[in-house]
PDB file of N, CA and C in Angstrom:
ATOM      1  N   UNK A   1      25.881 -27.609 -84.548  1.00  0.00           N
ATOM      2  CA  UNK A   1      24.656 -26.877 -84.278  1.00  0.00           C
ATOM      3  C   UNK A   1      23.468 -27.824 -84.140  1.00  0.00           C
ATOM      4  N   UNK A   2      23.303 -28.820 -85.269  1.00  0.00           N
ATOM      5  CA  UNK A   2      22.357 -29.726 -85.037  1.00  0.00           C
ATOM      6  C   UNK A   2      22.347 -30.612 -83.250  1.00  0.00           C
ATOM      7  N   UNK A   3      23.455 -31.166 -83.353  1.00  0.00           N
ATOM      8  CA  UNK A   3      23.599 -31.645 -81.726  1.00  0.00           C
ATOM      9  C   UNK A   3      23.226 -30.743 -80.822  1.00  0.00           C
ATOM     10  N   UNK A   4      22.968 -29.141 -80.520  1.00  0.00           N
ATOM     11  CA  UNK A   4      22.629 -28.756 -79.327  1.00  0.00           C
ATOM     12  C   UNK A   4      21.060 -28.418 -79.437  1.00  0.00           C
ATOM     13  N   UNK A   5      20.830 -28.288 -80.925  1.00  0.00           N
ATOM     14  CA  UNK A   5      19.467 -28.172 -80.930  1.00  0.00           C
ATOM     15  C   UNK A   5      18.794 -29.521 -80.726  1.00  0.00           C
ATOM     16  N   UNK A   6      18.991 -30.677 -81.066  1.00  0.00           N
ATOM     17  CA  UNK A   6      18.673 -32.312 -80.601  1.00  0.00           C
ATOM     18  C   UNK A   6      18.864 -32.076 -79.078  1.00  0.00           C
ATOM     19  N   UNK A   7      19.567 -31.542 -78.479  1.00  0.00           N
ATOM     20  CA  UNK A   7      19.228 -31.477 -77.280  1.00  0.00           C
ATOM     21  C   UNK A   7      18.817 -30.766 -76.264  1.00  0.00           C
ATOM     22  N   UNK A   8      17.944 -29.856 -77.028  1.00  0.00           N
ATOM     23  CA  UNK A   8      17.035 -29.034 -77.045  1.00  0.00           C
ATOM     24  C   UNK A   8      15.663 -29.750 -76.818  1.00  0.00           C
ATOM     25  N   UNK A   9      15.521 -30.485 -78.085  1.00  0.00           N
ATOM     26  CA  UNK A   9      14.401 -31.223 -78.280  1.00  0.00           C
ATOM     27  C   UNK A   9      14.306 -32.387 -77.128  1.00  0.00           C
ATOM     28  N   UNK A  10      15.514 -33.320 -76.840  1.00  0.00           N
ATOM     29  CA  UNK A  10      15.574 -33.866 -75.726  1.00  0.00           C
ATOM     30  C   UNK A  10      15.197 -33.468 -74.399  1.00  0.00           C
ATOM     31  N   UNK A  11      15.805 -32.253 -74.367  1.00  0.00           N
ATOM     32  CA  UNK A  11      15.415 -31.713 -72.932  1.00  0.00           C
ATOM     33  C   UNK A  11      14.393 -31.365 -72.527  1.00  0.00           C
ATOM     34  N   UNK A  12      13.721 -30.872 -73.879  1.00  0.00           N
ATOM     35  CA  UNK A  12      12.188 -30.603 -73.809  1.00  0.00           C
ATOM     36  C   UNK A  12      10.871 -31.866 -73.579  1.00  0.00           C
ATOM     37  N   UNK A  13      11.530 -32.692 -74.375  1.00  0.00           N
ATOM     38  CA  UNK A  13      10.555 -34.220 -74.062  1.00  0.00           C
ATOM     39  C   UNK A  13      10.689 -34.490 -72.386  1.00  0.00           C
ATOM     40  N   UNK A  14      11.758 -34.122 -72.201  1.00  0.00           N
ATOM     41  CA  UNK A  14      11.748 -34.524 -70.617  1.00  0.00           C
ATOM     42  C   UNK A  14      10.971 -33.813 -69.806  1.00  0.00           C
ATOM     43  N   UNK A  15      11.005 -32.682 -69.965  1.00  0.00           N
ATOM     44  CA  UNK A  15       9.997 -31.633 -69.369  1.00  0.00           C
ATOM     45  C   UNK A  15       8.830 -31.459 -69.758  1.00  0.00           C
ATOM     46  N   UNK A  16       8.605 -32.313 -71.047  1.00  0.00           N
ATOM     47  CA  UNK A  16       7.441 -31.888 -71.049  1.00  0.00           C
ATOM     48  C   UNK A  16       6.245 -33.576 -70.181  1.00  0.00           C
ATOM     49  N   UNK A  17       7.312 -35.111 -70.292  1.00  0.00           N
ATOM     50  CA  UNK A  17       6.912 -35.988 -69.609  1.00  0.00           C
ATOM     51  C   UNK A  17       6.971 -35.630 -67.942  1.00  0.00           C
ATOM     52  N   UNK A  18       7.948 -35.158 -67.402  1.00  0.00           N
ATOM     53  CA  UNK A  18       7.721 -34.497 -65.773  1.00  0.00           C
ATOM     54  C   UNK A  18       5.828 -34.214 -65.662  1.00  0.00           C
ATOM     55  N   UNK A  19       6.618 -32.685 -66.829  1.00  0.00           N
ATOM     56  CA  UNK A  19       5.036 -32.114 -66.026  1.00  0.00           C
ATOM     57  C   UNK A  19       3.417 -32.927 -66.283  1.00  0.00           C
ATOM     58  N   UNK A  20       3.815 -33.736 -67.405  1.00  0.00           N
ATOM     59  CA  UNK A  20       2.491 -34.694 -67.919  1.00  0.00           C
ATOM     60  C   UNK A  20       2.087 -35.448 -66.742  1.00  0.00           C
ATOM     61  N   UNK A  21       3.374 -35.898 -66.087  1.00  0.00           N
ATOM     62  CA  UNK A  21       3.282 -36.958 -64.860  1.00  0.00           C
ATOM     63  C   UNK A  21       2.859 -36.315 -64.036  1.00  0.00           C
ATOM     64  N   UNK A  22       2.901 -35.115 -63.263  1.00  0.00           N
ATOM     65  CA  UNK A  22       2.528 -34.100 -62.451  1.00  0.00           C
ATOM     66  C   UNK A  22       1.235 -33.649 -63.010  1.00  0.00           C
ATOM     67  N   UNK A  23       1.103 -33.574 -64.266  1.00  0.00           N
ATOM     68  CA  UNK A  23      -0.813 -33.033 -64.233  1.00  0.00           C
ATOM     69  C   UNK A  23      -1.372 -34.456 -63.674  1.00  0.00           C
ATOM     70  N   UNK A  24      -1.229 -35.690 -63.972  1.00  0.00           N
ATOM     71  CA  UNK A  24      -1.681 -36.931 -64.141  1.00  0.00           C
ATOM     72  C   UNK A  24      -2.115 -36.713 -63.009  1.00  0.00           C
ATOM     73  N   UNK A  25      -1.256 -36.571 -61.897  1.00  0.00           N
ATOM     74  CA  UNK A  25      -1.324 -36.522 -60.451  1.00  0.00           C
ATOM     75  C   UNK A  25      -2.322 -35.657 -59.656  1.00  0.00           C
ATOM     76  N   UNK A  26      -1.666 -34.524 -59.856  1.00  0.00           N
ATOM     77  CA  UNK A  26      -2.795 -33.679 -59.827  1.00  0.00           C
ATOM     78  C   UNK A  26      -4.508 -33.026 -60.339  1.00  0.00           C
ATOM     79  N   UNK A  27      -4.617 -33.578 -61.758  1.00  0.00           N
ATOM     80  CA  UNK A  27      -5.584 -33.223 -62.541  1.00  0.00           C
ATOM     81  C   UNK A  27      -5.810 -32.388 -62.674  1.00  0.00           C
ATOM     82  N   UNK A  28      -7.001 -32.381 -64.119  1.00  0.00           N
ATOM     83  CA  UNK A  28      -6.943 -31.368 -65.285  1.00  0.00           C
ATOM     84  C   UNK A  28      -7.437 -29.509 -64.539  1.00  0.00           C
ATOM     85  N   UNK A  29      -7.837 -29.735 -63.685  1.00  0.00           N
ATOM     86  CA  UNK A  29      -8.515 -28.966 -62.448  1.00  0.00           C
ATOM     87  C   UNK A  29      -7.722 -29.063 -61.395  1.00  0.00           C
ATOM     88  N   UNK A  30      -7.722 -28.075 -61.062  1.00  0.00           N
ATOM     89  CA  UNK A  30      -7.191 -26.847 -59.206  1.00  0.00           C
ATOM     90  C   UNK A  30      -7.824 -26.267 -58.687  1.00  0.00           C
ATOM     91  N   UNK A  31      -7.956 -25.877 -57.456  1.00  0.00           N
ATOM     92  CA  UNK A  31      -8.186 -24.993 -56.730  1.00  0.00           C
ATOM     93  C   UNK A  31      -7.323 -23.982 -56.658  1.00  0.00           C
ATOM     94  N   UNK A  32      -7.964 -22.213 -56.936  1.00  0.00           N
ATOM     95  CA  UNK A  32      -6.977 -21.214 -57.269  1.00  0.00           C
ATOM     96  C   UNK A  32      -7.521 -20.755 -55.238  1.00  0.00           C
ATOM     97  N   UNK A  33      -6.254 -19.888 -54.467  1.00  0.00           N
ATOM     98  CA  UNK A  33      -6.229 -19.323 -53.419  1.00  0.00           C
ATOM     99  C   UNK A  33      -7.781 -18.934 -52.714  1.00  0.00           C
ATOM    100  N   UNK A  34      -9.100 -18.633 -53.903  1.00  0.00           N
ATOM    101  CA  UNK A  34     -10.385 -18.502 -53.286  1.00  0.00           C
ATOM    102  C   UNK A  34     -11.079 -19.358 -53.457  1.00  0.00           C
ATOM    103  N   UNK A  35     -10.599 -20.507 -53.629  1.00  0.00           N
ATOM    104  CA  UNK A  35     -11.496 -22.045 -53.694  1.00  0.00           C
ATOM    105  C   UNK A  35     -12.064 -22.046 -55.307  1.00  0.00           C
ATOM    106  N   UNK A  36     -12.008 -21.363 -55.591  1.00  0.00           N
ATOM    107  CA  UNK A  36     -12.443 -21.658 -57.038  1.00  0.00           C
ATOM    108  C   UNK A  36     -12.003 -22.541 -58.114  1.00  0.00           C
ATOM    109  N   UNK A  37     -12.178 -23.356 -58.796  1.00  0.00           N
ATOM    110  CA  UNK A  37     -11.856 -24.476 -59.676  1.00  0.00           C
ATOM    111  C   UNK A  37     -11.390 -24.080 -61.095  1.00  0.00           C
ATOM    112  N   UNK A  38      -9.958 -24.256 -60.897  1.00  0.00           N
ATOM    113  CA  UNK A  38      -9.829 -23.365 -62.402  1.00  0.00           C
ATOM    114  C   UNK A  38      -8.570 -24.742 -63.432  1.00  0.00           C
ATOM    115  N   UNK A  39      -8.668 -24.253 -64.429  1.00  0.00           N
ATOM    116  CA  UNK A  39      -7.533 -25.144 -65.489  1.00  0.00           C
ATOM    117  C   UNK A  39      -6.071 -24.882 -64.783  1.00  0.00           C
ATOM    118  N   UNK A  40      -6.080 -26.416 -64.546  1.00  0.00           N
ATOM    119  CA  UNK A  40      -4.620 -26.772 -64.082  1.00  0.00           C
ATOM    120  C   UNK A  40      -3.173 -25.624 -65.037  1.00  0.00           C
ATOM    121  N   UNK A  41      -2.614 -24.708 -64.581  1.00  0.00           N
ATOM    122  CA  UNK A  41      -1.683 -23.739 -64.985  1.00  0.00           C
ATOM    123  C   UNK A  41      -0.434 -24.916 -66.221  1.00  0.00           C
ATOM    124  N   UNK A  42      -0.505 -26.322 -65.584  1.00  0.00           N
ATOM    125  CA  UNK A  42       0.777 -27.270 -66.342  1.00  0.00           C
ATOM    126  C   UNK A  42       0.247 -27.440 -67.558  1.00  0.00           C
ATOM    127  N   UNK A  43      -1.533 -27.341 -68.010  1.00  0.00           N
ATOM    128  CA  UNK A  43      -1.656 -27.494 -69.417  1.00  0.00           C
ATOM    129  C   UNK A  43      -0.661 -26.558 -70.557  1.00  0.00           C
ATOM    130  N   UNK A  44      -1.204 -25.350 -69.542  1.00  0.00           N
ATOM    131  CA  UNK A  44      -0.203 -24.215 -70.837  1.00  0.00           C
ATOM    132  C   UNK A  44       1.111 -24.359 -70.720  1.00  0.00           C
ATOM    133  N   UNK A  45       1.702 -24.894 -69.648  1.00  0.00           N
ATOM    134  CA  UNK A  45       3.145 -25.253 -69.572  1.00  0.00           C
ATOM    135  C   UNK A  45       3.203 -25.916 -70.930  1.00  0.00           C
ATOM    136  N   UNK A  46       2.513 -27.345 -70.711  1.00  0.00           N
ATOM    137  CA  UNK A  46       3.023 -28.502 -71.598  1.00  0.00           C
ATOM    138  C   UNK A  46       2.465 -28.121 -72.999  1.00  0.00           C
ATOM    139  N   UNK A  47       1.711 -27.683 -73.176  1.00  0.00           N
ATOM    140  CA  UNK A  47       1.473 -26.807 -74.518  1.00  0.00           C
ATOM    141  C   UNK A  47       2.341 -26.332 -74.896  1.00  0.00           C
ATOM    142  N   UNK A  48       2.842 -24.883 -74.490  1.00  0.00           N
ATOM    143  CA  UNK A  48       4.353 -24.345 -74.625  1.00  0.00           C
ATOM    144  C   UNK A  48       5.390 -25.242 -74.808  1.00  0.00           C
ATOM    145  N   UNK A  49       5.572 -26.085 -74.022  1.00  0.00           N
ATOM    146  CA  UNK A  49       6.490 -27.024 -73.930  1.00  0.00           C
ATOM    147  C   UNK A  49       6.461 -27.689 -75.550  1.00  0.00           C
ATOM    148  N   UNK A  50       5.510 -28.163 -75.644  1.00  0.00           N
ATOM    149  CA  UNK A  50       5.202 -29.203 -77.136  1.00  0.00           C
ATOM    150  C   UNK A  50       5.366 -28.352 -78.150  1.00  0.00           C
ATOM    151  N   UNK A  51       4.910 -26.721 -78.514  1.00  0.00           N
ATOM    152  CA  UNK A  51       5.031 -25.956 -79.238  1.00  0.00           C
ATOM    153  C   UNK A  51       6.382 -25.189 -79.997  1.00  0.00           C
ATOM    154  N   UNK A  52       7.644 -25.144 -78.947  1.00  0.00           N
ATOM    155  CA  UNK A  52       8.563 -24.924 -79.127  1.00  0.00           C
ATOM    156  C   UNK A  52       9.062 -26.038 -79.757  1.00  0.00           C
ATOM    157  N   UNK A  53       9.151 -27.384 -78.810  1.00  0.00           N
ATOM    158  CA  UNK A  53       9.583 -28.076 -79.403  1.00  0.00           C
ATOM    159  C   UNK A  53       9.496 -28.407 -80.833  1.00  0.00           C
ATOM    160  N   UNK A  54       8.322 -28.826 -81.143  1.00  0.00           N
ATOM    161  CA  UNK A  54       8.049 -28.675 -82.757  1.00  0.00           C
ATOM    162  C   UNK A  54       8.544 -27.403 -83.482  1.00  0.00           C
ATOM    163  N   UNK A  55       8.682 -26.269 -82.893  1.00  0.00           N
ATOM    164  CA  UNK A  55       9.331 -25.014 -84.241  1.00  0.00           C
ATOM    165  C   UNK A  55      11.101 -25.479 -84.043  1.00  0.00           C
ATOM    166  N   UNK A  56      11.678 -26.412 -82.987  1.00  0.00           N
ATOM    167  CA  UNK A  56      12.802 -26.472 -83.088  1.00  0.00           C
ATOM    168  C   UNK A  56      13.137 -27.850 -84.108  1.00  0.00           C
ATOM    169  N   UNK A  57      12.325 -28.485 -83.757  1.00  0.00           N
ATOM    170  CA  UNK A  57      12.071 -29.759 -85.198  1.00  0.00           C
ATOM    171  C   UNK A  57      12.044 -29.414 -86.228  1.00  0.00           C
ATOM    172  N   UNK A  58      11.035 -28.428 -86.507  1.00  0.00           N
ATOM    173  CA  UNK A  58      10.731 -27.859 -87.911  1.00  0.00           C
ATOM    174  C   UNK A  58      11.891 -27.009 -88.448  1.00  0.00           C
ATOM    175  N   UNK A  59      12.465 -26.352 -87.415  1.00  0.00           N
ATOM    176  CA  UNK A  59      13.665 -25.836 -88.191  1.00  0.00           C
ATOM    177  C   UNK A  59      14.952 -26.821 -88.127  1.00  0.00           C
ATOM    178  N   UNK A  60      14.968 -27.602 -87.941  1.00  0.00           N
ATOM    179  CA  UNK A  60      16.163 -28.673 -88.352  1.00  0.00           C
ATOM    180  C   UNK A  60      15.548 -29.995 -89.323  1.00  0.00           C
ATOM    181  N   UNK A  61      14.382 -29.348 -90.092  1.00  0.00           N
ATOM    182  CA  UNK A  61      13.358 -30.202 -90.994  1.00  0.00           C
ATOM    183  C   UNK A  61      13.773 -31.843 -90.829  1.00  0.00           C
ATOM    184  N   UNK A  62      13.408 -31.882 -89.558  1.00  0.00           N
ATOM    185  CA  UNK A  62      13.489 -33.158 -89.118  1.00  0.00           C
ATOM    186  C   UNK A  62      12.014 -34.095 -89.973  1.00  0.00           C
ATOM    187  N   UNK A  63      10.955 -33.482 -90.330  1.00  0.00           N
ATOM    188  CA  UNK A  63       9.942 -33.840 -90.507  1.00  0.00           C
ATOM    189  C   UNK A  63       9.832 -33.375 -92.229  1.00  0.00           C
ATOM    190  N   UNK A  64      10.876 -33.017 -92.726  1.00  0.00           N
ATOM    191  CA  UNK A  64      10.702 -33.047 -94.208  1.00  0.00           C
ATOM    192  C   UNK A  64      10.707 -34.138 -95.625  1.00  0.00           C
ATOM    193  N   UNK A  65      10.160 -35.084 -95.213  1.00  0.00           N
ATOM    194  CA  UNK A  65      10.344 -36.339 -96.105  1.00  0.00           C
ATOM    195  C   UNK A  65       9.251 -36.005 -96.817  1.00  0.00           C
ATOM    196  N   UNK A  66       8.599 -35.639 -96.525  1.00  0.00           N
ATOM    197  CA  UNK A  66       7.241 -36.070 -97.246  1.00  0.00           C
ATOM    198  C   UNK A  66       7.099 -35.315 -98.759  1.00  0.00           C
ATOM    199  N   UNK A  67       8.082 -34.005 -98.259  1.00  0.00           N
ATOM    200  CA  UNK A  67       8.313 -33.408 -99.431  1.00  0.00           C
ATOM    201  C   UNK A  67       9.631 -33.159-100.308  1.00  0.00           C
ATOM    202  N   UNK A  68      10.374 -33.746 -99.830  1.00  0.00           N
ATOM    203  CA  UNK A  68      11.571 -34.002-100.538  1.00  0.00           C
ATOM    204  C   UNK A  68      11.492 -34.733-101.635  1.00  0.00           C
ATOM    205  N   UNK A  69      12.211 -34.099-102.864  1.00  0.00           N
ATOM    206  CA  UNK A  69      12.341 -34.714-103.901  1.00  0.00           C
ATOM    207  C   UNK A  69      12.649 -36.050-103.662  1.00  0.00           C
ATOM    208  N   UNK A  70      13.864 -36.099-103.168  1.00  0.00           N
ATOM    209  CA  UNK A  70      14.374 -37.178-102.982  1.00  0.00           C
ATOM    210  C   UNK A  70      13.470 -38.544-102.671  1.00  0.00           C
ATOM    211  N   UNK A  71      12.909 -38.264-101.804  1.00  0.00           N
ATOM    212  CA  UNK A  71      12.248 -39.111-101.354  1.00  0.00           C
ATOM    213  C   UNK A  71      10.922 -39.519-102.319  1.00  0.00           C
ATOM    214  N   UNK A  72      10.394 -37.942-102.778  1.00  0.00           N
ATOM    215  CA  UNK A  72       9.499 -38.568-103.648  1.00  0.00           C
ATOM    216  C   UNK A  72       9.838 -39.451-104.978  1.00  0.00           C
ATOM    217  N   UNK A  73      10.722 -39.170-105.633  1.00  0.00           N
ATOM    218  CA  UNK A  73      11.548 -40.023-106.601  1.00  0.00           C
ATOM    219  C   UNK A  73      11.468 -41.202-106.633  1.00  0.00           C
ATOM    220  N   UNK A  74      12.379 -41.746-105.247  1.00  0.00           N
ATOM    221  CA  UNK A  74      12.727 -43.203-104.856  1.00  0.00           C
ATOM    222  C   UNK A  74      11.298 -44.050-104.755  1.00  0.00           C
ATOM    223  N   UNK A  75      10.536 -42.986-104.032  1.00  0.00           N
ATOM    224  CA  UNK A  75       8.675 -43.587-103.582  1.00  0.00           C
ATOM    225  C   UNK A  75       8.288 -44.054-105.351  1.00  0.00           C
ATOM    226  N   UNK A  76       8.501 -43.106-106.149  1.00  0.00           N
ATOM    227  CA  UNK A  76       7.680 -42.859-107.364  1.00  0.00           C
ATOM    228  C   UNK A  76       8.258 -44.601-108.253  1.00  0.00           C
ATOM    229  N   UNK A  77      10.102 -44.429-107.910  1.00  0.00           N
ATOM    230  CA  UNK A  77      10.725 -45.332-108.675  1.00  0.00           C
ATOM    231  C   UNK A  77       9.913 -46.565-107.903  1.00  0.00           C
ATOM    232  N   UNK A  78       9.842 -46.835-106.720  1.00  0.00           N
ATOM    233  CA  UNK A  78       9.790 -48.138-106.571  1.00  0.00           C
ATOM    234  C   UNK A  78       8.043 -48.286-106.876  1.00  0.00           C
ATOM    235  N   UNK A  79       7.440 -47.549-106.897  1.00  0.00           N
ATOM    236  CA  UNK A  79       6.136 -47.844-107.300  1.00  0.00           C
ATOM    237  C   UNK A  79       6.155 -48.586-108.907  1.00  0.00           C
ATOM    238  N   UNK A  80       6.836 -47.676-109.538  1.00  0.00           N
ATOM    239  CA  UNK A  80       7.166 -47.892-111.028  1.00  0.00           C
ATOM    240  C   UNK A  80       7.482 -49.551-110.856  1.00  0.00           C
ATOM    241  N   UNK A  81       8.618 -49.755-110.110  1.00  0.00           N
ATOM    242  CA  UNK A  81       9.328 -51.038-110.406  1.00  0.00           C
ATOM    243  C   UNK A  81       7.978 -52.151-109.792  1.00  0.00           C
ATOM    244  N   UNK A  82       7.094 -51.689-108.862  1.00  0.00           N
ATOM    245  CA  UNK A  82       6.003 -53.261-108.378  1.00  0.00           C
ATOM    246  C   UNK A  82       5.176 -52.958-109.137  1.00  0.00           C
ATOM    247  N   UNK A  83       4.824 -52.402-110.163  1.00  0.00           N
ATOM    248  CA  UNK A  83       3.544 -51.963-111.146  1.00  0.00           C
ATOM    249  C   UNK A  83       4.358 -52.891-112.334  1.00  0.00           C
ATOM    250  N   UNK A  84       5.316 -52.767-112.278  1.00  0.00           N
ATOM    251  CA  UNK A  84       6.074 -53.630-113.601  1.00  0.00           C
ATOM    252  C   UNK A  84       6.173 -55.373-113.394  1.00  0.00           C
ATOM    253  N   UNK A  85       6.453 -55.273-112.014  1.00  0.00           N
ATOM    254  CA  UNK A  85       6.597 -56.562-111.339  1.00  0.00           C
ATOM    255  C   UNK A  85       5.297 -57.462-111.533  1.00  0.00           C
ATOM    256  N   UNK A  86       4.324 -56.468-111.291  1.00  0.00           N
ATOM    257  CA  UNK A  86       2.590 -56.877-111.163  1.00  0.00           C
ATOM    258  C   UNK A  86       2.374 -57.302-112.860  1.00  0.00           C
ATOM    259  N   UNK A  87       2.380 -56.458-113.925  1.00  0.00           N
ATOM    260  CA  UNK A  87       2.182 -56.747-114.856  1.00  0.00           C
ATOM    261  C   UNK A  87       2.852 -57.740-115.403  1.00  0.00           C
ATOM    262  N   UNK A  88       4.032 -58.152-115.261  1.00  0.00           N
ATOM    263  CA  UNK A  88       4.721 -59.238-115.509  1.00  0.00           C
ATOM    264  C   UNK A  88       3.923 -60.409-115.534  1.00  0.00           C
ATOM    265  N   UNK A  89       3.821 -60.775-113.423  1.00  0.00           N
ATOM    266  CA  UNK A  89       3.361 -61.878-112.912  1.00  0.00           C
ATOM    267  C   UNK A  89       1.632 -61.752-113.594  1.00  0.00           C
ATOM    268  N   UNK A  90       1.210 -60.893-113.337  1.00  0.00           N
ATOM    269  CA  UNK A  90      -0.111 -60.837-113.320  1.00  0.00           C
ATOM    270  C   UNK A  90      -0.998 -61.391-112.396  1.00  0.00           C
ATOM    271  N   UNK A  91      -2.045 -60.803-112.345  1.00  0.00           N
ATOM    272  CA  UNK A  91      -2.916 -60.964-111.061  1.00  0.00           C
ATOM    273  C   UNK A  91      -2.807 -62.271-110.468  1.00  0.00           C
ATOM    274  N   UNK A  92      -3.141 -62.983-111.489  1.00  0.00           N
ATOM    275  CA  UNK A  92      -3.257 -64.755-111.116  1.00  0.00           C
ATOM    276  C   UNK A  92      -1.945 -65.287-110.641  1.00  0.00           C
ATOM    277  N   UNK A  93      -0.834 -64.525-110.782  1.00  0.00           N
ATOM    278  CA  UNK A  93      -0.012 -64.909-110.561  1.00  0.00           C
ATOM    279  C   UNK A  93       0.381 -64.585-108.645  1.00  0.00           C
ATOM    280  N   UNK A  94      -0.221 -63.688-108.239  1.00  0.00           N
ATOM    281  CA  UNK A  94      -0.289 -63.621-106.860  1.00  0.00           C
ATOM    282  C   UNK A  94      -0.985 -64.598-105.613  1.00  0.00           C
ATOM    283  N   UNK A  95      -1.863 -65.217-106.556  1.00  0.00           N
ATOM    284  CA  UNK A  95      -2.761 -65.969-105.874  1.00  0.00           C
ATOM    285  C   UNK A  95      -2.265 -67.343-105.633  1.00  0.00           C
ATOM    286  N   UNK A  96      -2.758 -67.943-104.437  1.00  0.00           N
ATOM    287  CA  UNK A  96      -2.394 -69.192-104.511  1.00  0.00           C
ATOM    288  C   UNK A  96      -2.820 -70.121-105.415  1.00  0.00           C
ATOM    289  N   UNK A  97      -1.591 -71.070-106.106  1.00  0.00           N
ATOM    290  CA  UNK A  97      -1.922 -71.834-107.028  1.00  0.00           C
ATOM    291  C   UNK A  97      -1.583 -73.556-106.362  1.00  0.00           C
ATOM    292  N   UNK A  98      -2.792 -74.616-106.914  1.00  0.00           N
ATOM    293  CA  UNK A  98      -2.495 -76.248-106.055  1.00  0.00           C
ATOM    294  C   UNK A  98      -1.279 -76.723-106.684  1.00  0.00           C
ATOM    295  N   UNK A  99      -0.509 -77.018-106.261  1.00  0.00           N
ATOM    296  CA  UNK A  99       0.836 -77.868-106.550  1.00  0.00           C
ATOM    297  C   UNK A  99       0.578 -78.431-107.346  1.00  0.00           C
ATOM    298  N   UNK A 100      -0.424 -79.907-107.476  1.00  0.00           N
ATOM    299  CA  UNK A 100      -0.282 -80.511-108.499  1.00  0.00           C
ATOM    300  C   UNK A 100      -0.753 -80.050-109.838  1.00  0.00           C
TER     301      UNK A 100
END
């Protein structure tokens, strides 16, 4: 399941770089059938485009580190372990010291 939704998300980056390349080209502005100057229709494409994509990310919590235990743990442990490291060496001990 994960693999067709990844390529989901793939397929979508692609479509959503096409049409980026195609506004580029065209710009942010058109002319609608009575000459009038209106917002290029590919913004809301690529909006849409970017929007899905992210709820299909979010539901395969591709972007969940930040709150994972897990992760916070390991963050917390290794903080623990260079706060210990630091007090050891001590400040002066980071700094450059002359050889002789």
């Amino acid at each position: 399941m994960d693999l067709i939704l990844l390529a989901k998300i793939v397929k979508m980056e692609a479509d959503i770089r096409t049409a980026q390349v195609e506004l580029d080209a065209v710009g942010m502005m058109v002319e609608n059938k009575r000459g009038t100057q209106i917002t290029n229709p590919l913004i809301s494409v690529i909006d849409t485009l970017e929007r899905r994509q992210l709820a299909v990310i979010r539901s395969m919590s591709l972007n969940q580190t930040a709150h994972d235990p897990r992760t916070i743990n390991r963050t917390a442990k290794v903080e623990s372990e260079a706060r210990a490291a630091l007090k050891a060496v001590g400040v002066a001990g980071l700094t450059a010291q002359p050889v002789n």
